[in-house]
Protein backbone atom coordinates (compact mmCIF):
# COMPACT_ATOMS: atom_id res chain seq x y z
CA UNK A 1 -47.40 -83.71 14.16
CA UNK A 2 -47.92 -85.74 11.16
CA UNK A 3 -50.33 -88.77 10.53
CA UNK A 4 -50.56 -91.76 9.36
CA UNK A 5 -53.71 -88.99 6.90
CA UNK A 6 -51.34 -87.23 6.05
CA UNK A 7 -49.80 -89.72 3.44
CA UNK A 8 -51.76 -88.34 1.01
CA UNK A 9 -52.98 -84.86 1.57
CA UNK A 10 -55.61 -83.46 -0.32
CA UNK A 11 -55.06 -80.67 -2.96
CA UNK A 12 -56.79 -77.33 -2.09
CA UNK A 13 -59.25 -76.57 -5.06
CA UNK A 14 -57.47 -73.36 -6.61
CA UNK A 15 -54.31 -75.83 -6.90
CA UNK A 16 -54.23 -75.48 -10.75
CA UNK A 17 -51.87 -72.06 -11.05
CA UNK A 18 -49.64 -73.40 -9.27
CA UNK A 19 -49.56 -76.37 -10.84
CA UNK A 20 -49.21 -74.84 -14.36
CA UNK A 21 -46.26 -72.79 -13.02
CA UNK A 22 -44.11 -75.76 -11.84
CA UNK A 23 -44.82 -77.30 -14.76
CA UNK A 24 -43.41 -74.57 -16.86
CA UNK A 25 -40.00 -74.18 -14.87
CA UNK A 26 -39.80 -77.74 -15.48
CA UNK A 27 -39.86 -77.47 -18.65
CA UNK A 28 -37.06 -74.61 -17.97
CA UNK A 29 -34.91 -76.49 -16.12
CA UNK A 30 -35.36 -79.96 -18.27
CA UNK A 31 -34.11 -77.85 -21.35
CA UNK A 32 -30.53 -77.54 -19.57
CA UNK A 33 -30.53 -81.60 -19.33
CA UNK A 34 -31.79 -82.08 -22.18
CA UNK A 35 -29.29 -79.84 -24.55
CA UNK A 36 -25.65 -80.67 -22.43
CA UNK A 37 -26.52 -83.76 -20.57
CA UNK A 38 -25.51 -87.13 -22.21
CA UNK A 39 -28.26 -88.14 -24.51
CA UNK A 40 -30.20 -91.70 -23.44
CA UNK A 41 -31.68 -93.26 -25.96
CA UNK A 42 -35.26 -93.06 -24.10
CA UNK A 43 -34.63 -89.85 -23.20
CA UNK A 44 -34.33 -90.43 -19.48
CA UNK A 45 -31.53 -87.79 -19.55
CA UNK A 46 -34.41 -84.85 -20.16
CA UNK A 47 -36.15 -85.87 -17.10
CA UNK A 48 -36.45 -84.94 -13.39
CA UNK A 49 -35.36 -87.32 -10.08
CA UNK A 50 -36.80 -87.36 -7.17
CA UNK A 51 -34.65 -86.54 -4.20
CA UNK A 52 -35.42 -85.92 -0.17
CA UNK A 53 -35.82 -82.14 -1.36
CA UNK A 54 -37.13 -81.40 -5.07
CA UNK A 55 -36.79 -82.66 -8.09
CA UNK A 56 -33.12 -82.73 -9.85
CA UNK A 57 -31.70 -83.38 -13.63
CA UNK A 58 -29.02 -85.94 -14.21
CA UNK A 59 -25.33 -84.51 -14.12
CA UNK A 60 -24.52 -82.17 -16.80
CA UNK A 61 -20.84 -82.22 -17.78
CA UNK A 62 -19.22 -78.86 -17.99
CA UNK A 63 -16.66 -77.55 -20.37
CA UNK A 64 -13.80 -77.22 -17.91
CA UNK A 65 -14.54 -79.89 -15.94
CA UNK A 66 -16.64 -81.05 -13.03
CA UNK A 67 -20.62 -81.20 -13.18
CA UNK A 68 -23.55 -79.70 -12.59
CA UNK A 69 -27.20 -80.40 -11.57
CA UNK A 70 -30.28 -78.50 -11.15
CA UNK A 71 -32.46 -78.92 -8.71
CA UNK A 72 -36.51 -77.21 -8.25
CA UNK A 73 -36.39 -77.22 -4.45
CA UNK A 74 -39.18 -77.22 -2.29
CA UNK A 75 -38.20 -76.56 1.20
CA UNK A 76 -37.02 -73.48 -0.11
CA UNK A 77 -39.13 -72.63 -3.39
CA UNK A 78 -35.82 -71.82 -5.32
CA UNK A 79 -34.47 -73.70 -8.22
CA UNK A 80 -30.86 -74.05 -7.69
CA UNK A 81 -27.83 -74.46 -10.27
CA UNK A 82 -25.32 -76.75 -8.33
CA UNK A 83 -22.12 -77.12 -10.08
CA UNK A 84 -19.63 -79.08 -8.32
CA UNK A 85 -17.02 -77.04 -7.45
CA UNK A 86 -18.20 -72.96 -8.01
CA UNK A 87 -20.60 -70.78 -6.91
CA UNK A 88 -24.34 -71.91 -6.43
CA UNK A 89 -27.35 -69.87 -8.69
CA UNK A 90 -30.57 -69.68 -7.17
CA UNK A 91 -34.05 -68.59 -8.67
CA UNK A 92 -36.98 -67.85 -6.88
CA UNK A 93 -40.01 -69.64 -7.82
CA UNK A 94 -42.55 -67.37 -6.61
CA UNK A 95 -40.79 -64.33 -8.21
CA UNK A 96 -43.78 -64.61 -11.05
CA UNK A 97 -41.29 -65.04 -14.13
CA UNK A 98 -43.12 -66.49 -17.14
CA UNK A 99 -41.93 -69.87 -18.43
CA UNK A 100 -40.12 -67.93 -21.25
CA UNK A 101 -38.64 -65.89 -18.41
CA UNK A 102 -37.68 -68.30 -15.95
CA UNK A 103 -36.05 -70.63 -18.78
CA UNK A 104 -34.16 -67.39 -19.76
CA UNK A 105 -32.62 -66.89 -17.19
CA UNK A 106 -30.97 -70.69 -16.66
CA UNK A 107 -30.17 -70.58 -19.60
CA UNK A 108 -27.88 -67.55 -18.99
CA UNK A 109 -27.03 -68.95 -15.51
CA UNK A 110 -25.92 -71.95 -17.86
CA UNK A 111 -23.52 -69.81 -20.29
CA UNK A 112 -22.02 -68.37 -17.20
CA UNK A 113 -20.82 -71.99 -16.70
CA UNK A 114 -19.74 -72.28 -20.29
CA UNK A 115 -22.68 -74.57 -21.47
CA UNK A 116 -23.85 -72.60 -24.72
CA UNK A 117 -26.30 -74.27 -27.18
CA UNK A 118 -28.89 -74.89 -29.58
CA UNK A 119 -32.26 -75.25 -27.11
CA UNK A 120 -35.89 -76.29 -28.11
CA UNK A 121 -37.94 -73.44 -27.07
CA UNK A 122 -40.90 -74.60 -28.00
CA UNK A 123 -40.73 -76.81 -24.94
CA UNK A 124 -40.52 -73.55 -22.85
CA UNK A 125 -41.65 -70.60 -24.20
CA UNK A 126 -44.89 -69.36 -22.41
CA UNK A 127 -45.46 -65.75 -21.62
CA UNK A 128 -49.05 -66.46 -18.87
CA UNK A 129 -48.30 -65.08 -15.70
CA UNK A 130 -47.43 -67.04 -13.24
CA UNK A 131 -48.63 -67.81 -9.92
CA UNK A 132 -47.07 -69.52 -7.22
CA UNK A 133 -48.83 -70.50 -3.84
CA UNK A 134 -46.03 -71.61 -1.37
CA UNK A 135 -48.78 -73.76 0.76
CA UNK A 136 -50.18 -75.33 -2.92
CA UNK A 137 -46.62 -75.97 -3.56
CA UNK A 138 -45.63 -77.85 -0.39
CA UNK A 139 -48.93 -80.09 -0.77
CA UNK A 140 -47.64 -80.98 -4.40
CA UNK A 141 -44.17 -81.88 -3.07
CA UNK A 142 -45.74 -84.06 0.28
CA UNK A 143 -47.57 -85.71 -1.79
CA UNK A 144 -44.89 -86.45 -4.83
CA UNK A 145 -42.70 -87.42 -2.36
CA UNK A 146 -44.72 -89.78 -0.78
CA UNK A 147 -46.12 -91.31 -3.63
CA UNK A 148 -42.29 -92.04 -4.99
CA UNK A 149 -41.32 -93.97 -1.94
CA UNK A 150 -44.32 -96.16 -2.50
CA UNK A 151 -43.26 -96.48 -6.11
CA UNK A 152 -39.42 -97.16 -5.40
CA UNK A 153 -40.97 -99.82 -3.25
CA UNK A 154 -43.05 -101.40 -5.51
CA UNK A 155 -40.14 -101.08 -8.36
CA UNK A 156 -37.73 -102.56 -6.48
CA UNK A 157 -39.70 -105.88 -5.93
CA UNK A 158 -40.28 -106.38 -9.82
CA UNK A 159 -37.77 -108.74 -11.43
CA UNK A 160 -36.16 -107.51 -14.71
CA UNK A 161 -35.21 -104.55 -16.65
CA UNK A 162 -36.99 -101.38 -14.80
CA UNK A 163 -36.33 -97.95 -15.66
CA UNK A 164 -35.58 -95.04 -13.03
CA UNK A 165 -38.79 -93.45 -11.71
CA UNK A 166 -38.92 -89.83 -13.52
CA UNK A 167 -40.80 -86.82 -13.57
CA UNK A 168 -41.64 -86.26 -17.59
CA UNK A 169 -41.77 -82.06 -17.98
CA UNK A 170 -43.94 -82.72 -21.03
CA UNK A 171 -46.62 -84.21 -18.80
CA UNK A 172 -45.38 -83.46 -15.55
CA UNK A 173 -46.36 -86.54 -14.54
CA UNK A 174 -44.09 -88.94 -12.06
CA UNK A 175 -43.65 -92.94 -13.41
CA UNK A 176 -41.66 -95.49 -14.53
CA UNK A 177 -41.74 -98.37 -16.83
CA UNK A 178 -41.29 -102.55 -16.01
CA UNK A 179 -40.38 -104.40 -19.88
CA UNK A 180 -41.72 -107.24 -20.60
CA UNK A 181 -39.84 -110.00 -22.54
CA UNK A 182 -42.65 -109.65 -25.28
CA UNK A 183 -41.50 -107.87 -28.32
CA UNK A 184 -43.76 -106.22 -30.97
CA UNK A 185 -42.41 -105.61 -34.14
CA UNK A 186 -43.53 -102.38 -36.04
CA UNK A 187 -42.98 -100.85 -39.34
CA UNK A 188 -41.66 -97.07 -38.81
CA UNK A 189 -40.22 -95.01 -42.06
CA UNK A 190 -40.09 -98.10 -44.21
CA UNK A 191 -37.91 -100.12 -41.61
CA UNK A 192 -39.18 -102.64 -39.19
CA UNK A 193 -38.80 -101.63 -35.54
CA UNK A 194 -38.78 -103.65 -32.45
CA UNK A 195 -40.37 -102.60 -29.26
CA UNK A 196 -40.35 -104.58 -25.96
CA UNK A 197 -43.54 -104.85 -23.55
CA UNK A 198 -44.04 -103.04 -21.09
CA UNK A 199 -46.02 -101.62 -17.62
CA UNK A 200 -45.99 -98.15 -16.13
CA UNK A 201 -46.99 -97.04 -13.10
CA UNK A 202 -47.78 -93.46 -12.85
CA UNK A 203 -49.17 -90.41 -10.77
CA UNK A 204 -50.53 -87.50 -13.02
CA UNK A 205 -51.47 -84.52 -10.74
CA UNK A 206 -53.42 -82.59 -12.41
CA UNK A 207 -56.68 -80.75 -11.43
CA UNK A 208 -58.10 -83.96 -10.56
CA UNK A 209 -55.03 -85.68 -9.45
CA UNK A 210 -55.12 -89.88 -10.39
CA UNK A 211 -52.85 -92.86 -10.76
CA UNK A 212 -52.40 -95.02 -13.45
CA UNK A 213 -51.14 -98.30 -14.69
CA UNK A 214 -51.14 -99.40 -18.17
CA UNK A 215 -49.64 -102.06 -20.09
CA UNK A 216 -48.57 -102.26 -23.73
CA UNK A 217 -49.70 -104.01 -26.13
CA UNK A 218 -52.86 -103.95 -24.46
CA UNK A 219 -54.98 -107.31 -24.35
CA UNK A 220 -58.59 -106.46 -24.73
CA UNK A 221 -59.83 -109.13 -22.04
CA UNK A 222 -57.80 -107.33 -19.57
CA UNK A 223 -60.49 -105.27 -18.34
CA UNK A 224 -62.80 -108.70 -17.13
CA UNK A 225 -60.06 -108.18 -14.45
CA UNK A 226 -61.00 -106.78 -11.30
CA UNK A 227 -59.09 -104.02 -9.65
CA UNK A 228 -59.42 -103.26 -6.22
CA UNK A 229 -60.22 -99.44 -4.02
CA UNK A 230 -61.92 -98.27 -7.00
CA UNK A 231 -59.68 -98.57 -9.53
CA UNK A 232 -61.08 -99.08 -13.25
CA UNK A 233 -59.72 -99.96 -16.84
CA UNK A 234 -60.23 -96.99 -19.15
CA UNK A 235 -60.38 -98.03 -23.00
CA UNK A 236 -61.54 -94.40 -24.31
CA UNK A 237 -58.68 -91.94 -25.42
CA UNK A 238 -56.19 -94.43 -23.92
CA UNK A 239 -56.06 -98.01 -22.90
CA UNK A 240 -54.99 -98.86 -19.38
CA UNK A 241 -55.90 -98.59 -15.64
CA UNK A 242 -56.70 -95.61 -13.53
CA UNK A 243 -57.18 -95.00 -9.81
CA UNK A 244 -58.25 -91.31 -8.53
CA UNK A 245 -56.22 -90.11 -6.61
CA UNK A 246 -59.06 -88.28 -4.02
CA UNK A 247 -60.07 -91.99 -2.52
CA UNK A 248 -56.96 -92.06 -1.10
CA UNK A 249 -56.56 -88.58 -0.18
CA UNK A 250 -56.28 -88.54 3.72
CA UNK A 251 -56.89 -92.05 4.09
CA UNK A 252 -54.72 -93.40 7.10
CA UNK A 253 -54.21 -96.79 4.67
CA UNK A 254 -53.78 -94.89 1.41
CA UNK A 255 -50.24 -96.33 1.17
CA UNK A 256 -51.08 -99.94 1.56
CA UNK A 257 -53.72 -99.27 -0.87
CA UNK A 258 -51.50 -97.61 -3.56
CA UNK A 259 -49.20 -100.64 -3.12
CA UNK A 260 -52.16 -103.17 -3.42
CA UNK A 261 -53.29 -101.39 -6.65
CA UNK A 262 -50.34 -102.08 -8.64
CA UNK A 263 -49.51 -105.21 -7.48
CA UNK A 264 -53.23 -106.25 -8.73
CA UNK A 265 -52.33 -104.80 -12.41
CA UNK A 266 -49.29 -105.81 -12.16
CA UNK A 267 -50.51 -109.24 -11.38
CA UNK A 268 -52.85 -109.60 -14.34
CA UNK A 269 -50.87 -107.64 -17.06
CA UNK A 270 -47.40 -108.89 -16.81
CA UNK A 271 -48.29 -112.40 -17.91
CA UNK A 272 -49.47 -110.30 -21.42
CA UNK A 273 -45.96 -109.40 -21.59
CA UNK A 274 -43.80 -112.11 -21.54
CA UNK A 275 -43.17 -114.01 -24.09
C-alpha cells in the first residue's frame, strides 16, 4: 500500500545505467518527432509528454493519412509505435540495444509507416552497452510522474503565456517555462533579436537528482532572497535556484514542499520579469 513517503521515493545508488539508457532511447525516439512532426518554433515538437503511463512525442502525421505517436512505457518497459489506425510496434527496453541500435530500429519501424528522412544522428548515435534495471526504472517513472502533477499544478495557477511541461532528450530533464512581459533585446548574426522573460521550473534526475528554478535575465540581488526547505541560489556555472532533490525524498510532506518552493521563486523573480 502506498504512502503519503512514497511521493518521492528515493533512487537506489547504482541508478546511473539506467538512467543513461533511458536517456539514450529518448534521444531515439525524440529523433522520429523531431524529423516528421510539425516543427515549433521552440522546438517543443522534439520533446517528450508526460502521460498516466510513459512519456509520448506529439502526433506525427503520416504519408497516407492518420497519425502516429511514440510512447517509452513504463508499466511495461517497451517503447511503443502507435499509429492510429495499423498495427502497433513494440521495443523492449531492457533488450540491451545501444542508443545507435535502439534508434535504428524506430527508425525502420518508422519507414515501415512511410516516414523516410534526413535524421540528426549525432543526437543518437552511442554504441555503450546498455543496462536496464526494471526496479531503477519504475522508481524513475514514480517519481517523474509525481513530480509532473505537482508541476501541472503549480503551472496551471500562473497567469500568462506558459509553455507545456516537457521532457528535453538533450538533458533529459522534465520543465517548463512561465514568460515574462519583459523583453531583452540582443544582437545575434548582425540582426537585433528580441527575447521575452522568463521562469522555469525543472527536475533534473541525474545521479544526484535536484530541482531547479531559474529566471532570465537574472537580477543579481535575487539571491538576498530567502528560499525555503533548503533551497539555495547558485551563481557558479549557471545562475538560478536549486533544491536537492534527496530532502524530499520519502518525506510524507515532500509535495507541499515542492509546491512551496516554487511559489517562493516564483514570488520573488516574476516581478524581475515584467515590464
Amino acid at each position: 500500500m502506498a504512502t503519503a513517503g512514497d511521493f518521492l521515493p528515493e533512487f537506489p545508488s547504482d541508478w546511473e545505467p539506467t538512467r543513461a539508457t533511458l536517456h539514450a532511447y529518448s534521444h531515439g525516439v525524440s529523433a522520429l518527432a523531431r524529423t516528421h512532426a510539425p516543427a515549433h518554433p521552440k522546438w517543443w515538437h522534439a520533446s517528450l509528454k508526460v502521460t498516466s503511463t510513459g512519456l509520448v512525442t506529439e502526433p506525427i502525421p503520416l504519408p497516407d493519412g492518420g497519425e502516429m505517436r511514440v510512447r517509452m512505457d513504463f508499466d511495461r518497459h517497451v517503447v511503443v509505435i502507435e499509429p492510429s489506425d495499423g498495427a502497433v510496434i513494440e521495443f523492449d527496453m531492457t533488450a540491451g540495444n545501444t542508443g545507435t541500435e535502439f534508434a535504428d530500429r524506430l527508425i525502420e519501424a518508422a519507414a515501415s509507416f512511410g516516414l523516410t528522412g534526413e535524421y540528426d544522428r549525432e543526437k543518437f548515435e552511442n554504441d555503450e552497452p546498455r543496462a536496464y534495471d526494471r526496479a531503477h526504472a519504475s522508481t524513475f517513472w514514480q517519481a517523474l510522474s509525481n513530480v509532473a502533477s505537482v508541476f501541472e499544478e503549480h503551472r496551471s495557477s500562473l497567469d500568462g503565456s506558459v509553455s507545456p511541461l516537457q521532457l528535453w532528450p538533450h538533458g533529459f530533464d522534465l520543465s517548463f517555462e512561465w514568460f515574462g512581459t519583459r523583453v531583452e533585446t540582443y544582437e545575434e548574426d548582425g540582426e537585433m533579436q528580441e527575447y521575452p522573460s522568463q521562469l522555469n521550473l525543472g527536475f533534473y534526475p541525474t545521479g544526484d537528482p535536484y530541482f531547479y528554478s531559474n529566471p532570465w535575465p537574472f537580477e543579481e540581488d535575487l539571491p538576498t532572497n530567502d528560499l525555503p526547505h533548503g533551497a539555495v541560489w547558485n551563481i557558479e556555472g549557471w545562475q538560478g535556484s536549486k533544491l536537492d532533490y534527496a530532502g524530499l525524498a520519502k518525506d510524507p510532506d515532500a509535495a507541499t514542499k515542492l509546491r512551496q518552493y516554487a511559489a517562493a521563486v516564483f514570488e520573488v523573480a516574476s516581478p524581475t520579469l515584467t515590464a
